[in-house]
Protein backbone atom coordinates (compact mmCIF):
# COMPACT_ATOMS: atom_id res chain seq x y z
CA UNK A 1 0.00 0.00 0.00
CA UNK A 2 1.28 3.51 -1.11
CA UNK A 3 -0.44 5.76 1.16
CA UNK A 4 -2.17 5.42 4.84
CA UNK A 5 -4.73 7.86 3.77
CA UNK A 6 -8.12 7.54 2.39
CA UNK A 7 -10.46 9.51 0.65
CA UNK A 8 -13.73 9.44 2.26
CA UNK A 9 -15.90 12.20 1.24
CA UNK A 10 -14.55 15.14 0.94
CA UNK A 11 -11.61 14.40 3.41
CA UNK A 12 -8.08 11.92 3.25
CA UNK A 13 -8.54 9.98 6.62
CA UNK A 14 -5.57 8.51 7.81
CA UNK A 15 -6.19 4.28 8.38
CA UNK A 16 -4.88 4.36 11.78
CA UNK A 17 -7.77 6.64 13.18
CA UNK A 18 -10.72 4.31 12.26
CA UNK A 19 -12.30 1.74 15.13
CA UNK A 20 -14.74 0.21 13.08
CA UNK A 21 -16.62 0.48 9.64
CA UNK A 22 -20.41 -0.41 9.34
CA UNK A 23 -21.87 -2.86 7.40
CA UNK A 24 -24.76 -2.05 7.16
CA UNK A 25 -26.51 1.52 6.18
CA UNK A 26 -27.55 3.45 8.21
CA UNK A 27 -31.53 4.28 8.81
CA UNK A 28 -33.36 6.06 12.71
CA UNK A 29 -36.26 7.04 10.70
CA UNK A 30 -36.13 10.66 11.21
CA UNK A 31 -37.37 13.40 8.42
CA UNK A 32 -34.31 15.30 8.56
CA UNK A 33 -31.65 12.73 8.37
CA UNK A 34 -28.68 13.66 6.20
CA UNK A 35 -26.68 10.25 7.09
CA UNK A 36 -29.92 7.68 5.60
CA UNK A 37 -28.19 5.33 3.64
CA UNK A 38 -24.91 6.02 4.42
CA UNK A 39 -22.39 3.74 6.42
CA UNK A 40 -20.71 4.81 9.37
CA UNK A 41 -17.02 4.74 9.28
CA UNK A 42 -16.15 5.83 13.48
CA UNK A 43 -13.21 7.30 14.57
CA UNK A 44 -11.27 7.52 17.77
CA UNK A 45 -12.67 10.39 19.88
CA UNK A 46 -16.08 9.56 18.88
CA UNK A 47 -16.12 11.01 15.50
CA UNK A 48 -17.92 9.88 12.68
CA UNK A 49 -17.87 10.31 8.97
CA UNK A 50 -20.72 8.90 6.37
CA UNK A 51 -19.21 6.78 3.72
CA UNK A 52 -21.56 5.68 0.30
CA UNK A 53 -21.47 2.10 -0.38
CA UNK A 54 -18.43 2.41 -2.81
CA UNK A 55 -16.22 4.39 -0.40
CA UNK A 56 -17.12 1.85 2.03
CA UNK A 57 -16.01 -1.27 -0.07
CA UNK A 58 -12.85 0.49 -0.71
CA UNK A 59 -11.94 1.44 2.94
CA UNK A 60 -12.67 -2.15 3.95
CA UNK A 61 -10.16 -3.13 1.17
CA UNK A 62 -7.74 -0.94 2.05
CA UNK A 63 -7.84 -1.44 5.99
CA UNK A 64 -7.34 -5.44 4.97
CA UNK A 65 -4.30 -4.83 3.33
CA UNK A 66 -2.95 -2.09 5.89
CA UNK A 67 -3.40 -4.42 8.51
CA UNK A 68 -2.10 -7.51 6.71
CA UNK A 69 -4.47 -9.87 5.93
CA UNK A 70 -2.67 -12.41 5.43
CA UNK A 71 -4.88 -15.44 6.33
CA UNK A 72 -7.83 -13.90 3.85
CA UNK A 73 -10.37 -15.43 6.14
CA UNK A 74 -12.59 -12.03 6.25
CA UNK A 75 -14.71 -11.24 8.93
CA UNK A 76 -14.92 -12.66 12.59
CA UNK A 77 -18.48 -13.72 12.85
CA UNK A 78 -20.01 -14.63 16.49
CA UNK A 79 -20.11 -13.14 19.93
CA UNK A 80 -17.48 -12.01 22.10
């Protein structure tokens, strides 16, 4: 990988800040939502940013092969 940043948006987001990606959209229901749709990509502190379903595909991509995924097995599924 070239570059630890990723374009999300309208911003380059450095790999290292992200906790977690959703994988599925997000939807509460209200009138005024700006984020329906959209997949929540959280950062440390408690930020968010609202990734479309491409930007999302990539960033999961791109945080496999930043971390070394070397076994290719995917996601954990289960309970901890």
């Amino acid at each position: 990988m070239e570059s630890p940043l990723f374009l999300v948006d309208d911003k380059h987001l450095p790999l290292y800040r992200i906790v977690w990606v959703s994988d599925t959209p997000h939807f509460c229901g209200e009138e005024d939502c700006m984020c329906e749709g959209r997949y929540e990509v959280r950062l440390e502190a408690d930020e968010s940013l609202w990734a479309n379903r491409e930007e999302r595909d990539c960033l999961v991509t791109a945080l496999q092969q930043w971390c070394g995924d070397v076994e290719g097995e995917g996601p954990i599924e289960g309970d901890l």
